[in-house]
Protein backbone atom coordinates (compact mmCIF):
# COMPACT_ATOMS: atom_id res chain seq x y z
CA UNK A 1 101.90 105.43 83.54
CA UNK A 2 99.07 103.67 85.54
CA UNK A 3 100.05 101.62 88.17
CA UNK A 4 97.66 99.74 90.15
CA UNK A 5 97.89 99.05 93.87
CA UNK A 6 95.00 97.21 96.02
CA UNK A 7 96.52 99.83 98.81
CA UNK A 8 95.07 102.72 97.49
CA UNK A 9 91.70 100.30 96.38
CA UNK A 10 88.60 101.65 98.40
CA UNK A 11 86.90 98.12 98.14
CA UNK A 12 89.71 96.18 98.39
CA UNK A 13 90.45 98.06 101.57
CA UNK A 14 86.94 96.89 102.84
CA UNK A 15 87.45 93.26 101.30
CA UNK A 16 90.33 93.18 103.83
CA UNK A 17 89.11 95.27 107.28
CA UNK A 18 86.00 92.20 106.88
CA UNK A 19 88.67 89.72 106.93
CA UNK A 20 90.73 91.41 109.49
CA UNK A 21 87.19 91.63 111.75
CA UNK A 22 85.86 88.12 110.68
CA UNK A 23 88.91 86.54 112.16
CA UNK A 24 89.50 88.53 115.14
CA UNK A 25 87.82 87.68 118.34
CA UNK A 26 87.16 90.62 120.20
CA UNK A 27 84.16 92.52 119.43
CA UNK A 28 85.85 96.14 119.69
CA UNK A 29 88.46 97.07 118.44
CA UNK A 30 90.76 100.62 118.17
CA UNK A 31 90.56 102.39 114.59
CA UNK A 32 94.53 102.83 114.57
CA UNK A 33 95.02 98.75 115.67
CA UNK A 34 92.90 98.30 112.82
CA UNK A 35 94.80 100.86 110.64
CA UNK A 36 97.94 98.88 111.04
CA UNK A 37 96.80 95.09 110.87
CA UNK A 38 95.26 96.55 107.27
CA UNK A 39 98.89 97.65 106.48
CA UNK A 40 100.28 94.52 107.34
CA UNK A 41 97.80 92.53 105.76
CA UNK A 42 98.66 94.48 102.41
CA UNK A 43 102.68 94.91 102.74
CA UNK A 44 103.13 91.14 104.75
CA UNK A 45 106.73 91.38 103.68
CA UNK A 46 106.96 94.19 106.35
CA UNK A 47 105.85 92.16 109.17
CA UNK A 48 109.38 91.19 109.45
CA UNK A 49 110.37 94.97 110.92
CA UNK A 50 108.24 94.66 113.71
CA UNK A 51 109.46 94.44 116.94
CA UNK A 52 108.47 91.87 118.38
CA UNK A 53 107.78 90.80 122.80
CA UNK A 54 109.22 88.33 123.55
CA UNK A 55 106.13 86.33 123.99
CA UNK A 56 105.44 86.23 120.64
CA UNK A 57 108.88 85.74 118.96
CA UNK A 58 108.27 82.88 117.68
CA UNK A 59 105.78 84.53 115.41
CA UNK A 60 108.71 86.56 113.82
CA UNK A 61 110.47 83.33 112.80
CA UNK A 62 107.59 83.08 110.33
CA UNK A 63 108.12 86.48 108.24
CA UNK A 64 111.84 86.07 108.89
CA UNK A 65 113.06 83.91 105.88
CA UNK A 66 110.18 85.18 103.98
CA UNK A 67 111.58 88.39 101.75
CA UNK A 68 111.20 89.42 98.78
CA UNK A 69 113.30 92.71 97.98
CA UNK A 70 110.88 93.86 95.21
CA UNK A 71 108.29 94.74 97.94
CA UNK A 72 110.50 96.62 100.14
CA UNK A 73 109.04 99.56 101.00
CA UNK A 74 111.35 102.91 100.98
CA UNK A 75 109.18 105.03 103.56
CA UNK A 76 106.66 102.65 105.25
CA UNK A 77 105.20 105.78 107.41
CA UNK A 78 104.32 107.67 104.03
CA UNK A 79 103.09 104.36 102.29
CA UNK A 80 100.78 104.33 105.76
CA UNK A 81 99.95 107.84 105.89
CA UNK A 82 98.83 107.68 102.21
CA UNK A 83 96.44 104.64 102.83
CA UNK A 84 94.49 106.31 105.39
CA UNK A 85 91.81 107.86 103.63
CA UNK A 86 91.28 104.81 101.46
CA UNK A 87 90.93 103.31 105.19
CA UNK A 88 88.91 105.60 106.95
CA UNK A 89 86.41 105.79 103.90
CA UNK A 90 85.73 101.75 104.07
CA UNK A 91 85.64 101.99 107.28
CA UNK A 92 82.90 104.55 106.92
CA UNK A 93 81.34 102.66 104.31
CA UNK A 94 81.59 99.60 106.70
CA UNK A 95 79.09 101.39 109.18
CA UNK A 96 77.12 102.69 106.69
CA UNK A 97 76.81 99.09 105.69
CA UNK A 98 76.01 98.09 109.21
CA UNK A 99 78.49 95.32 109.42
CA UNK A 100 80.21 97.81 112.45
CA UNK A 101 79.23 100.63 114.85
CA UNK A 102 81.55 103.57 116.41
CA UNK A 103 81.40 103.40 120.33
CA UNK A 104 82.68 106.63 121.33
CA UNK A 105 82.50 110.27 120.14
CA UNK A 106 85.69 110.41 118.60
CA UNK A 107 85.21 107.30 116.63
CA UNK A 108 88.41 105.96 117.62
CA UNK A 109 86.87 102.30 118.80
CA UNK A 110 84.74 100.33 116.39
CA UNK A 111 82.10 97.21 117.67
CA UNK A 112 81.53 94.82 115.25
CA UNK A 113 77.19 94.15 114.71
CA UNK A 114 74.93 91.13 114.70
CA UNK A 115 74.25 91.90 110.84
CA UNK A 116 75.99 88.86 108.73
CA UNK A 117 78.16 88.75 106.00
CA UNK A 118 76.75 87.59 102.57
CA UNK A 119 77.76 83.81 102.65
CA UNK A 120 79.64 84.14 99.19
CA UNK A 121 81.77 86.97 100.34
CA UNK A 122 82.39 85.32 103.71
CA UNK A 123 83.61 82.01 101.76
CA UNK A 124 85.77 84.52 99.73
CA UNK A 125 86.74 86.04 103.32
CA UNK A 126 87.71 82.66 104.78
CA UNK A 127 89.50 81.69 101.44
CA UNK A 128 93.21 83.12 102.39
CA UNK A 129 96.23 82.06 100.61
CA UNK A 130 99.59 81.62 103.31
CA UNK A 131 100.80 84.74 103.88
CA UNK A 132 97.14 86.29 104.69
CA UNK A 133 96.99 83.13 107.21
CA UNK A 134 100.41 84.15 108.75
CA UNK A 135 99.58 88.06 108.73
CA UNK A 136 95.98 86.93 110.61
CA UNK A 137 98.35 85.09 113.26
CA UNK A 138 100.27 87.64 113.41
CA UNK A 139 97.61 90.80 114.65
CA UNK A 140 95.61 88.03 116.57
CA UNK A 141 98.24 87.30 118.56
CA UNK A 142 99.51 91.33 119.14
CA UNK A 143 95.60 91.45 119.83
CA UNK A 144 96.43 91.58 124.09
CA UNK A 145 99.54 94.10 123.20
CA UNK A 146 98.45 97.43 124.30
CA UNK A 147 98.56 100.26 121.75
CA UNK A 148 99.75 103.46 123.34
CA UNK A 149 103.17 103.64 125.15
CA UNK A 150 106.74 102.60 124.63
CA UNK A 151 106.22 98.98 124.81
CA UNK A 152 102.38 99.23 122.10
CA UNK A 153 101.75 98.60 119.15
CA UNK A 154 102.64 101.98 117.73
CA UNK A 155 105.73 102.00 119.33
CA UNK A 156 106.30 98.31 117.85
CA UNK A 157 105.63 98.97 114.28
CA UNK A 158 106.96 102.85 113.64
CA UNK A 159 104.08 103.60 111.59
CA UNK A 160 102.23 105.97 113.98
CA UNK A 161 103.66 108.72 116.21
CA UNK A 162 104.20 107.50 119.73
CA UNK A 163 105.85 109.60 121.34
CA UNK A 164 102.95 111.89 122.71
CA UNK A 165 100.59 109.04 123.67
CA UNK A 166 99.10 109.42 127.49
């Protein structure tokens, strides 16, 4: 059987990384961040098993009432670990493109460039239905959370190891 999942989609994965870096409003931005506002953006559903600061709890309120148990995920760590190539490939593809630039050696903080977006695709960009618009809230306003340590992002969400961050 063939099942079809815009997930495992190499160019729907770069469709939504140029959202995710059209609406954000810092030029730089940490390839694991990105990583996991791309899986929220695809499973929005699992927003709601975030944990939340308290700051920003009022955010939660918005995935809260929001389920629908036919996009539960069983094992959201595998679901993530299996999307990373498809991510790290348009993110690739991204620089290639020119539309963003690795700062560092590692390659583990991206700069968005000057070069523009196509205005068609941008208008397709912009064009999100409501829970795209709620997901975009959502990272936006995690954008000043820190990533690394018990209180980050990847302590937050449970989709990357934390445990060993300096």
């Amino acid at each position: 059987m063939l099942v079809y999942h815009p997930a495992f989609d190499y160019y729907n994965c770069i469709f939504r990384l140029l959202q995710l870096l059209t609406f954000m409003k810092e030029d730089e931005i940490e390839v694991e961040r990105l990583r996991i506002w791309d899986f929220y953006l695809t499973f929005p559903n699992e927003a709601r098993h975030i944990s939340f600061p308290l700051d920003l709890i009022n955010l939660k309120k918005i995935f809260k009432d929001k389920t629908n148990v036919y996009e539960d995920l069983i094992d959201t760590k595998r679901i993530f670990e299996r999307m990373k190539p498809f991510q790290v490939t348009a993110i690739k593809t991204l620089i290639s493109y020119g539309f963003i630039e690795s700062t560092n050696e590692s390659n583990s903080i991206i700069r968005r460039t000057e070069k523009t977006i196509p205005e068609e695709l941008k208008n397709r960009i912009e064009d999100l239905d409501t829970s795209k618009r709620n997901i975009i809230k959502l990272v936006t306003g995690f954008v000043d959370l820190p990533l690394y340590g018990d209180r980050g992002l990847k302590f937050r969400t449970k989709l990357i190891d934390f445990k060993y961050d300096g």
